[in-house]
Protein backbone atom coordinates (compact mmCIF):
# COMPACT_ATOMS: atom_id res chain seq x y z
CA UNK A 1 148.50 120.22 93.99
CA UNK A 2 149.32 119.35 97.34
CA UNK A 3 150.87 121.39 99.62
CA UNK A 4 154.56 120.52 98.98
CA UNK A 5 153.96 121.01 95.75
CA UNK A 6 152.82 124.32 96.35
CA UNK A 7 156.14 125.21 98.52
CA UNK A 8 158.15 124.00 95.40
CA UNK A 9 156.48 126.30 93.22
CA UNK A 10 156.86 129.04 95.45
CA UNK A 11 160.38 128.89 95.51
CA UNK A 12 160.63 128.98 91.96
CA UNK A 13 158.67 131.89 91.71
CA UNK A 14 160.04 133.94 94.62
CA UNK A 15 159.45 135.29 98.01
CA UNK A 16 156.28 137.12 97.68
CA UNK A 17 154.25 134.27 96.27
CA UNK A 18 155.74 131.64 98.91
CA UNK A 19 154.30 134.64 101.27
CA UNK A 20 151.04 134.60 99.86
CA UNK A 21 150.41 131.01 99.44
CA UNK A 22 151.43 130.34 102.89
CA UNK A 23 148.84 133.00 104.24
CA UNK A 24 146.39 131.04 101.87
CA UNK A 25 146.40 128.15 103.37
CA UNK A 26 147.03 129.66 106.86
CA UNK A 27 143.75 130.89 106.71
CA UNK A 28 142.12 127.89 104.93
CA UNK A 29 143.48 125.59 107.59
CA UNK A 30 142.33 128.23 110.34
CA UNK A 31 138.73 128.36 109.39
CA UNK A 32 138.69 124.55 108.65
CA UNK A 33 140.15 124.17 112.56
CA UNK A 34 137.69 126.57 113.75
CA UNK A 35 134.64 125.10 111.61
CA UNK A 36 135.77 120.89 112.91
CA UNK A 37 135.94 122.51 115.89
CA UNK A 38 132.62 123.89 116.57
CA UNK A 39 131.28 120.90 115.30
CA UNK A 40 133.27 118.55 117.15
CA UNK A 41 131.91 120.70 120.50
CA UNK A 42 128.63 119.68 119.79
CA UNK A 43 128.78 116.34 119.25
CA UNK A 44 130.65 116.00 122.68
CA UNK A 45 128.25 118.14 123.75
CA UNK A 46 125.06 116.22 122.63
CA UNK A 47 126.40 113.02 123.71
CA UNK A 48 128.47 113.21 127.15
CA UNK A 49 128.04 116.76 128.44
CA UNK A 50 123.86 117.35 127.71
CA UNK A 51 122.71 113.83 126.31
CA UNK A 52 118.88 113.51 126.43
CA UNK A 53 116.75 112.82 129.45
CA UNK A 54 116.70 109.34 130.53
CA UNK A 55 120.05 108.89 129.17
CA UNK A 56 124.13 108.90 130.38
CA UNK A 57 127.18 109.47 129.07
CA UNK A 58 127.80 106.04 128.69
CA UNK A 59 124.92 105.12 126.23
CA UNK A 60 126.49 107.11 123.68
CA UNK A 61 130.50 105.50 123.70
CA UNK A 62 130.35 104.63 119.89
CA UNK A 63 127.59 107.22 119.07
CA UNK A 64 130.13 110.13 120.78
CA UNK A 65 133.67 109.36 120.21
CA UNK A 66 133.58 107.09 116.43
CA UNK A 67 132.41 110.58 114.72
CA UNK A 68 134.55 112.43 116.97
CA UNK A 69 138.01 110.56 116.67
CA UNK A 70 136.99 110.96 112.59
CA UNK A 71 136.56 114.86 112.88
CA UNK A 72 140.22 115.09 114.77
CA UNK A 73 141.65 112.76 112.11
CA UNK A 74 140.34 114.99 109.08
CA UNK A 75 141.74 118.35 111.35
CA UNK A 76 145.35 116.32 111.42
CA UNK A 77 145.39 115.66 107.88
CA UNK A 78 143.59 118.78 106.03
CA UNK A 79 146.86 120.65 105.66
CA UNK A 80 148.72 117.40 104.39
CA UNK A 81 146.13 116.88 101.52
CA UNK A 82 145.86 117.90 97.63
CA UNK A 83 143.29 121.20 97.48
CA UNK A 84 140.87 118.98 95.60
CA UNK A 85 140.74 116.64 98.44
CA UNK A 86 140.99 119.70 101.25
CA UNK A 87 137.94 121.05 99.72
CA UNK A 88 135.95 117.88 99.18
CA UNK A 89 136.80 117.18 103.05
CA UNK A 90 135.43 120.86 103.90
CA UNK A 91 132.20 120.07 102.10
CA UNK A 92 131.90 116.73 103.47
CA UNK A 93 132.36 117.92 107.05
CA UNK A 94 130.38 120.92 106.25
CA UNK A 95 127.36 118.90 105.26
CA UNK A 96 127.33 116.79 108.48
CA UNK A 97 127.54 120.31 110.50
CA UNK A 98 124.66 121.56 109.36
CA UNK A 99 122.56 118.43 109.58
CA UNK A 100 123.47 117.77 112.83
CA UNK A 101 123.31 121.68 114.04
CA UNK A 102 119.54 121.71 112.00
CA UNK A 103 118.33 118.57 113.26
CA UNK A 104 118.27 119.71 117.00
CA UNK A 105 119.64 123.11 117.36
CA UNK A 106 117.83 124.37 114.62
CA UNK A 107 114.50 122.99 114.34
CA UNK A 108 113.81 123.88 118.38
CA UNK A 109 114.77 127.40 117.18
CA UNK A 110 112.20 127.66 115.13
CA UNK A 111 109.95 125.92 117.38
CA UNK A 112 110.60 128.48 119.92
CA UNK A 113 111.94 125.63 122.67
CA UNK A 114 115.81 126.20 122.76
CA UNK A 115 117.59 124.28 125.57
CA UNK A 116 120.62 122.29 126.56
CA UNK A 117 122.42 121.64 123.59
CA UNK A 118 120.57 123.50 121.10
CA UNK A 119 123.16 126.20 121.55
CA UNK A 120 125.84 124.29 120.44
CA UNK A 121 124.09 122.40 117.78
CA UNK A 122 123.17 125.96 116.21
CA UNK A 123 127.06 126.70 116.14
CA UNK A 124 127.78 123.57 114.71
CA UNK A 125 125.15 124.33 111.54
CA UNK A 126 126.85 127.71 111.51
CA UNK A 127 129.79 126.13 111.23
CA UNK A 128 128.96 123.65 108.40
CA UNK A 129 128.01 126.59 106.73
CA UNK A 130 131.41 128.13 107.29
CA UNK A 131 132.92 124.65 106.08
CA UNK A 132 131.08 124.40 102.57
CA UNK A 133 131.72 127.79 101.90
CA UNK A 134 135.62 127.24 102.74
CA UNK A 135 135.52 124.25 100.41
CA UNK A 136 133.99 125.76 97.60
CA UNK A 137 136.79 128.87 97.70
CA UNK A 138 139.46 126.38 97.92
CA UNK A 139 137.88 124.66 94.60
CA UNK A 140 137.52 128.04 93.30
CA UNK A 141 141.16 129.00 94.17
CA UNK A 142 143.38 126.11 93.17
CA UNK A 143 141.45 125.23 89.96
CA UNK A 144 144.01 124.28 86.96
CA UNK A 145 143.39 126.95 83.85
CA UNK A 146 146.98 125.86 82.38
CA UNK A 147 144.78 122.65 80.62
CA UNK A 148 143.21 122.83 76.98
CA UNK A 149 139.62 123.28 77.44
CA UNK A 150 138.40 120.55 76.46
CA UNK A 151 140.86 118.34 78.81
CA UNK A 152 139.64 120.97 81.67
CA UNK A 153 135.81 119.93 80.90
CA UNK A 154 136.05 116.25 80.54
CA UNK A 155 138.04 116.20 83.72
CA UNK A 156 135.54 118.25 85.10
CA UNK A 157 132.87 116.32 84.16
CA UNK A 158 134.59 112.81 85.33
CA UNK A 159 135.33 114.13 88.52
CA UNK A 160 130.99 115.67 88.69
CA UNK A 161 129.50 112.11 87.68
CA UNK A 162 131.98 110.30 90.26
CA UNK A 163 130.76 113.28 93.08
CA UNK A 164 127.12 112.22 92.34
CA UNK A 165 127.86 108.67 92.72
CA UNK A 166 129.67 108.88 95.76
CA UNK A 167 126.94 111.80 97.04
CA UNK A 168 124.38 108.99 96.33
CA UNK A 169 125.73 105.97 97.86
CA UNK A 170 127.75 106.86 100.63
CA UNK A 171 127.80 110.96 101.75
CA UNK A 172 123.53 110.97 101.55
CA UNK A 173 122.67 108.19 103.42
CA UNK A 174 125.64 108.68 106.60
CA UNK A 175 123.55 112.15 106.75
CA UNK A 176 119.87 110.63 106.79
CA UNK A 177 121.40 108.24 109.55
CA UNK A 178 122.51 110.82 111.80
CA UNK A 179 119.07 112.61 111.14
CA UNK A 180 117.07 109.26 111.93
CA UNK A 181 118.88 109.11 114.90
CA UNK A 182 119.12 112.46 116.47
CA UNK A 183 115.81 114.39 115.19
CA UNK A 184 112.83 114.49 117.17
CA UNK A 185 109.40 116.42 117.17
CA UNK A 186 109.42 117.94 120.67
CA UNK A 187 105.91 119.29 120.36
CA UNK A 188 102.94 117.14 121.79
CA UNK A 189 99.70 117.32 119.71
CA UNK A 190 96.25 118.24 120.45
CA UNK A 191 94.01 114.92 121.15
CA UNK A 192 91.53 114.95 118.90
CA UNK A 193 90.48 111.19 119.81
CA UNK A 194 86.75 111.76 120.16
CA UNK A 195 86.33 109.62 122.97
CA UNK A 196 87.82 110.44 126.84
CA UNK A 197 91.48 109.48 127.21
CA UNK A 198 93.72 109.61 129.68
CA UNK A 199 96.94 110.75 130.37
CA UNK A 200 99.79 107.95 131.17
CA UNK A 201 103.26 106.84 130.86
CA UNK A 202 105.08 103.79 131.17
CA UNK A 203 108.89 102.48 131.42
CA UNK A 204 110.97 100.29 128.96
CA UNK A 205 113.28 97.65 130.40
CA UNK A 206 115.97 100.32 129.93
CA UNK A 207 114.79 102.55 132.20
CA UNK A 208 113.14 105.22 130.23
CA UNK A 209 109.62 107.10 130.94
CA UNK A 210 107.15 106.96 127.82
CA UNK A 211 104.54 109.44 127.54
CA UNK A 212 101.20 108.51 126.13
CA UNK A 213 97.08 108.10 125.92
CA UNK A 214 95.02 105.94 126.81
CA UNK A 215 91.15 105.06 126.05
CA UNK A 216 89.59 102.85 128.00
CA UNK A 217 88.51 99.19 126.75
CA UNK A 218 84.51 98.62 126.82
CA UNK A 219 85.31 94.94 125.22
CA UNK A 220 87.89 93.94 127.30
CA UNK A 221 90.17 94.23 124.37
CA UNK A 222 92.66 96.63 123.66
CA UNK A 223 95.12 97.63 120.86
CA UNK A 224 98.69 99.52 120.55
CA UNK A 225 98.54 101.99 117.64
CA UNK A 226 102.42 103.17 116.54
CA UNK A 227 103.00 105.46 114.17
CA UNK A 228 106.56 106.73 113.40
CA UNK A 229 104.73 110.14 114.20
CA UNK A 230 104.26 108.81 117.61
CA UNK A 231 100.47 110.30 119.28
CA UNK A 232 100.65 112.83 115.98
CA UNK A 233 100.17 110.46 113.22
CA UNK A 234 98.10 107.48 114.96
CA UNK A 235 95.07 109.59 116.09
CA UNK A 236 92.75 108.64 113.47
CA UNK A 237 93.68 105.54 113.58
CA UNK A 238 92.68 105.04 117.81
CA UNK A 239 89.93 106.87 116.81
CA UNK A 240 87.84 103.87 114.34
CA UNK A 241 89.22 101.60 116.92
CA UNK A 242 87.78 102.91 119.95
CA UNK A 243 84.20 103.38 118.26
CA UNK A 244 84.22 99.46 118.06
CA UNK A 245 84.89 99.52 121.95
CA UNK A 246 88.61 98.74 122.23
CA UNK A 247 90.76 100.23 124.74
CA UNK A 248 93.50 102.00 122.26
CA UNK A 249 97.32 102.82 123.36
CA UNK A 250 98.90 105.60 121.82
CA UNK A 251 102.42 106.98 122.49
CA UNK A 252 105.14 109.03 121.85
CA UNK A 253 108.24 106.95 120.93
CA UNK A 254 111.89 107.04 123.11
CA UNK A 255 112.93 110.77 122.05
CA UNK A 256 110.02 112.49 120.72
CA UNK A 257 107.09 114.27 121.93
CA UNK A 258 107.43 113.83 125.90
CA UNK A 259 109.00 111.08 126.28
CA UNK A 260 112.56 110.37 127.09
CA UNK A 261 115.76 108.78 125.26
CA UNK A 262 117.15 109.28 122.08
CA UNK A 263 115.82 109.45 118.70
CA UNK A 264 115.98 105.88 116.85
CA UNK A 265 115.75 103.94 113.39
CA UNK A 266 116.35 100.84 115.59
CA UNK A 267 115.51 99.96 118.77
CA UNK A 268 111.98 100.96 118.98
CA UNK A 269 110.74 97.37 119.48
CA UNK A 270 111.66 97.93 123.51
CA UNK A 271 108.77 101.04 123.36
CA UNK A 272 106.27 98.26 122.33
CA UNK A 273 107.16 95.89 124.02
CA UNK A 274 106.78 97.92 127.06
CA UNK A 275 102.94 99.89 125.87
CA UNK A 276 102.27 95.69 125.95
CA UNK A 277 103.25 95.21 129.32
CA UNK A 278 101.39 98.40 130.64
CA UNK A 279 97.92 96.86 128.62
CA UNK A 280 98.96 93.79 130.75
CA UNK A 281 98.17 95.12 133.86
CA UNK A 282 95.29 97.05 133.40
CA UNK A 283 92.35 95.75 134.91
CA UNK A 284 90.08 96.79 132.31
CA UNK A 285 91.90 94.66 129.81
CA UNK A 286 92.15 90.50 129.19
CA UNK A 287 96.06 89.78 128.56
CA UNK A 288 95.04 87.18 125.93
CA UNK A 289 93.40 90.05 124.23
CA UNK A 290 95.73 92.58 123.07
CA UNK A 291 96.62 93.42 119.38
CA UNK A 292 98.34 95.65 117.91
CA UNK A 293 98.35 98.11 114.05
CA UNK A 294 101.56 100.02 113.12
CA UNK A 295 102.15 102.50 110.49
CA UNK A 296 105.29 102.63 108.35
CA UNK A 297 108.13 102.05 110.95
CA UNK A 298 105.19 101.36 113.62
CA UNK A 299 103.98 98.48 111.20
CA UNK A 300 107.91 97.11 111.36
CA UNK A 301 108.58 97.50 114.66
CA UNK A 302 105.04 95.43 115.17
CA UNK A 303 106.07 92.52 112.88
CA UNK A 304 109.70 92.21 115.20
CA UNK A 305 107.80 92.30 118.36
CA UNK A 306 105.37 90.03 117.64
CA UNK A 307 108.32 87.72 116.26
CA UNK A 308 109.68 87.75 119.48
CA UNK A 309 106.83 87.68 121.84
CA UNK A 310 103.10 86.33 122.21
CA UNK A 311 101.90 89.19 124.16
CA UNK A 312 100.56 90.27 120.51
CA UNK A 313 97.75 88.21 119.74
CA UNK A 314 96.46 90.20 116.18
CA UNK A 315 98.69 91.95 114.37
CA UNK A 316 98.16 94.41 111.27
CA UNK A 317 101.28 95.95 109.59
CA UNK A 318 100.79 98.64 107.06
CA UNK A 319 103.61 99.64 105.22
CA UNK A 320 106.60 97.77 106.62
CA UNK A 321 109.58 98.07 104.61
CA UNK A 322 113.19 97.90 104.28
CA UNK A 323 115.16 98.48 107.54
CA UNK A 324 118.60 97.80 106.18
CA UNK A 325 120.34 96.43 103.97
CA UNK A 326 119.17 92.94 105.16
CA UNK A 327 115.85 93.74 103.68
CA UNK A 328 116.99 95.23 100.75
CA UNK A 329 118.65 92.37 99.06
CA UNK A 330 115.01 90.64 99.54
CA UNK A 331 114.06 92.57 96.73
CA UNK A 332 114.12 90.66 92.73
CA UNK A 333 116.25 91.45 89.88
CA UNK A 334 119.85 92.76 89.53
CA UNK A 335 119.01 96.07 90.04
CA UNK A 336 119.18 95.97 93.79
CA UNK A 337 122.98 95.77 93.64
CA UNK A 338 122.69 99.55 92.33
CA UNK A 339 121.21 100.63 95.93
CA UNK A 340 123.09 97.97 97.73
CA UNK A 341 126.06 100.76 98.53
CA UNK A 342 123.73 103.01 99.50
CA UNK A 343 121.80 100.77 101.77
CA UNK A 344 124.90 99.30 103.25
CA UNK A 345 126.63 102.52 104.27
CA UNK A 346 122.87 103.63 105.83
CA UNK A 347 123.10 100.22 108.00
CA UNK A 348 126.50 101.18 109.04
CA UNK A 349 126.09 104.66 110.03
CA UNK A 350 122.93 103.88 111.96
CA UNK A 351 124.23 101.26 113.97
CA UNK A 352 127.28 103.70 114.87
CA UNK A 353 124.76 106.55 115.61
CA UNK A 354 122.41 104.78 117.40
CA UNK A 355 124.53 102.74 119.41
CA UNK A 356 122.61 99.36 118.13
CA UNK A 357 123.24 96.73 115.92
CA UNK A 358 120.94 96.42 112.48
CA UNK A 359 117.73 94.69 113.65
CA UNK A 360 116.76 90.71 112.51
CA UNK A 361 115.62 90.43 108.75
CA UNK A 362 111.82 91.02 108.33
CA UNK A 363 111.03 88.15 106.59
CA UNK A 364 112.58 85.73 109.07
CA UNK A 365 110.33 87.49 112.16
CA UNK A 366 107.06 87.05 110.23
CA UNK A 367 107.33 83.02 110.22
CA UNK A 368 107.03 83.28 113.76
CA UNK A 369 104.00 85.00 114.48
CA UNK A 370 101.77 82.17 113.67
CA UNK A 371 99.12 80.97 114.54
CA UNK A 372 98.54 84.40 115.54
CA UNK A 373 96.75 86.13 112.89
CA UNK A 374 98.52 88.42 110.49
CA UNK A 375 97.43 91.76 108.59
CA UNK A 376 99.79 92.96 105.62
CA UNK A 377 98.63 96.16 103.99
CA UNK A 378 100.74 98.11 101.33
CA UNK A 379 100.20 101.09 99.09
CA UNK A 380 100.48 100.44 94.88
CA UNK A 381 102.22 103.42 95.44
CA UNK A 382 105.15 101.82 97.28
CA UNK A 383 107.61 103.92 99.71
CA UNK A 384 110.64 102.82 101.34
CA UNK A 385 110.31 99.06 99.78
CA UNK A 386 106.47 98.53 101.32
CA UNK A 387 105.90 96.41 98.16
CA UNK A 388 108.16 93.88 99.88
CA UNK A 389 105.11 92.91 101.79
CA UNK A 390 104.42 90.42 99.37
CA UNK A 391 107.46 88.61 100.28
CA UNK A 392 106.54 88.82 104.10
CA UNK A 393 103.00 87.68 103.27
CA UNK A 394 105.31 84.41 101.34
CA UNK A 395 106.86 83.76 104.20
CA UNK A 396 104.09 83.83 106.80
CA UNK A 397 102.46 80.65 108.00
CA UNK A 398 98.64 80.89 108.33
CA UNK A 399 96.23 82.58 109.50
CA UNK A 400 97.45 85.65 107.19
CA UNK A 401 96.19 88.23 104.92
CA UNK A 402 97.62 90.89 102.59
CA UNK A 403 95.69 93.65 100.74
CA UNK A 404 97.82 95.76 98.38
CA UNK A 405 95.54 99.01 98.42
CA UNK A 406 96.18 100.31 94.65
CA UNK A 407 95.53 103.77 94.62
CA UNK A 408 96.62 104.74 98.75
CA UNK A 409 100.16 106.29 99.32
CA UNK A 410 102.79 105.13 101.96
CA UNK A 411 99.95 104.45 105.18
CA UNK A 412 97.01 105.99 103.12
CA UNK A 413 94.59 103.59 103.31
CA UNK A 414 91.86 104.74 105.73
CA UNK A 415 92.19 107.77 104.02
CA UNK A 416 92.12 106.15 100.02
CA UNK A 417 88.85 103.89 101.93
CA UNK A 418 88.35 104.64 105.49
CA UNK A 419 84.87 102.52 105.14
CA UNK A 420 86.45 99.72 103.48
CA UNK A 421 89.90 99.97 105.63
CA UNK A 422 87.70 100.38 109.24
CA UNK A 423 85.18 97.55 108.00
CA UNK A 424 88.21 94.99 106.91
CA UNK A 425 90.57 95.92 110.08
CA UNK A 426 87.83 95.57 112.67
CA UNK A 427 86.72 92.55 111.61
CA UNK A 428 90.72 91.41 111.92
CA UNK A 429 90.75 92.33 115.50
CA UNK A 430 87.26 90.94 116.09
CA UNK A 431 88.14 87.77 114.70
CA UNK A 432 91.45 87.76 116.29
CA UNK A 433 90.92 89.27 120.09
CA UNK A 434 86.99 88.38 120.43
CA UNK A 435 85.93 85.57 119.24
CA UNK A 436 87.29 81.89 121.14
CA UNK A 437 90.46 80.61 120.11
């Protein structure tokens, strides 16, 4: 019933109940104000007032004022909306408050490292809190009982399966954007790369300072291990290489660990491009030999730089998978179209929250990295559409190889085989950085 409608049944009824529906939905429409509005203060906040280190105002434009033109919108027109739709707004809104209040505000709370605009992002979660709870009263509130009930339940259960869809394909994947794009582990791990390392950071052509370690090359070879983890998950990785001699670069990606920037889905192939050009000037390294092994996104973001530069001369991808919805449609069969929606709203939301447009297509990238050699490994577990590595391997000109490792999960396989996976991987980057071309 919308809210005319509830003015017309309040005159009919009498003075007192025009009274207390009016004080309903005063107070509705007061803690949905004061709910948009907390969370509308953060994202200001986050992105023009506070933004991260190494970044301005001005890098977040679409990032900053697309979600926040939306929130004022939804404040204008709560009041003029049916309650079904004024409480499906609430929880909408309320859900986006707390992810975006949890995913900074929150987790450095309970990592003990509050700062900035942690403060406001725990208000905003707070409020989306506040938000859900509003929406649920007003379901509660204006629900019809004057139905059979049988009428009531099959409505009912319409309007549930048509929530889940829309949950599903549209609502879930705008709130693992803005996670993707704003979450990142501030905590640097302990080294545990059984060799000596060093300490060292380097700049991307954007202007922002990446923290990482180094070890030494004693072949005059050297590879850049990327994990999404950043130094977290790539350690045991540096550590097989650097037993074989290689110099190893590991880092901590634009808005993680200790570096600087923002948080990214997309993007990241500016950090490795720029770990490449700091291995280019050491003078313990050859430039002609420099490879590189990336995990999950690290194995993507691997694949797209070496599409679009030589400075990787050996490559080894494990786990690569769908990016967007460009990747997605790769897949066989009709039922991609099912996840299509879901895939297409995640590539939208992304490039609004990150400020960057959806990356090239995979499979196009990996024809270009020949005739430098190519690695493709994938669990038979497959995670995030990893098994689409057989297509990449299809489209890749020679020298390539793919090994689908049955029994690993997503990135498992030196731990499924580490004898097998450090025996077949070294021998890659032997082959590939050692020997003459």
């Amino acid at each position: 019933m919308t809210a005319v409608g509830d003015r017309a049944l309040a005159e009919t009824a009498g003075a007192p109940l025009t009274a207390r529906l009016g004080a309903a939905l005063l107070r509705e429409h007061g803690l949905f104000l004061s709910g948009t509005g907390a969370i509308t203060l953060h994202l200001v906040d986050d992105s023009f007032l506070q933004p991260e280190a190494g970044t301005a105002a001005g890098d977040h434009l679409v990032s900053g004022l697309v979600p926040t033109f939306a929130l004022l919108g939804a404040a204008w027109a709560y009041p003029r909306l049916r309650p079904g739709l004024r409480a499906t707004v609430a929880v909408l809104l309320g859900a986006f408050g707390v992810v975006g209040g949890a995913s900074e505000g929150g987790y450095h709370a309970v990592t003990g490292g509050l700062s900035g605009d942690d403060y406001t992002g725990l208000l905003a979660l707070l409020a989306g809190l506040l938000l859900v709870v509003v929406g649920a009263a007003t379901l509660w509130r204006t629900r019809r009982l004057a139905e059979s009930r049988r009428r009531r339940y099959i409505r009912r259960s319409l309007v549930a399966v048509a929530a889940g869809v829309v949950a599903f394909e549209i609502v879930f994947p705008i709130l693992i954007a803005y996670g993707y794009t704003h979450f990142g582990r501030s905590f640097v791990p302990h080294a545990h790369l059984g060799v000596s390392y060093q300490d060292v950071t380097f700049e991307t052509v954007d202007g922002l300072k990446l923290a990482a370690w180094y070890v030494p090359s004693r072949n005059r070879a050297a590879v850049v291990v990327f994990a999404a983890g950043g130094r977290s998950g790539a350690q045991a990785h540096a550590r097989m290489l650097a037993r074989h001699g290689y110099g190893v670069l590991i880092f901590d990606p634009r808005g993680t660990g200790q570096s600087e920037g923002d948080p990214y889905r997309w993007g990241g192939e500016r950090d490795v491009k720029a770990a490449l050009a700091y291995l280019r000037r050491r003078p313990d390294v050859d430039a002609e030999r420099i490879g590189g092994l990336g995990l999950s996104l690290g194995g993507e973001l691997m694949l797209q730089t070496a599409g679009e530069t030589d400075a990787l001369k050996a490559v080894v991808s494990e786990g690569a998978g769908i990016r967007s919805i460009r990747e997605q449609m790769l897949k066989p069969g009709a039922r991609k179209w099912l996840s299509a929606p879901f895939w297409a709203t995640s590539a939208a939301a992304i490039a609004v929250f990150s400020n960057h447009a959806p990356p090239p297509n995979l499979k196009g990238l990996v024809a270009r990295i020949s005739p430098r050699p190519l690695f493709l490994i994938y669990s038979g577990h497959p995670l995030g559409g990893e098994e689409l590595n057989a297509t990449f391997y299809v489209a890749a000109r020679e020298p390539k190889t793919l090994w689908k490792i049955a029994d690993a999960g997503h990135t498992g396989g030196l731990e499924a085989h580490p004898e097998q996976y450090e025996r077949r991987v070294v021998a890659f980057f032997d082959r590939g950085l050692l020997e003459p071309s």
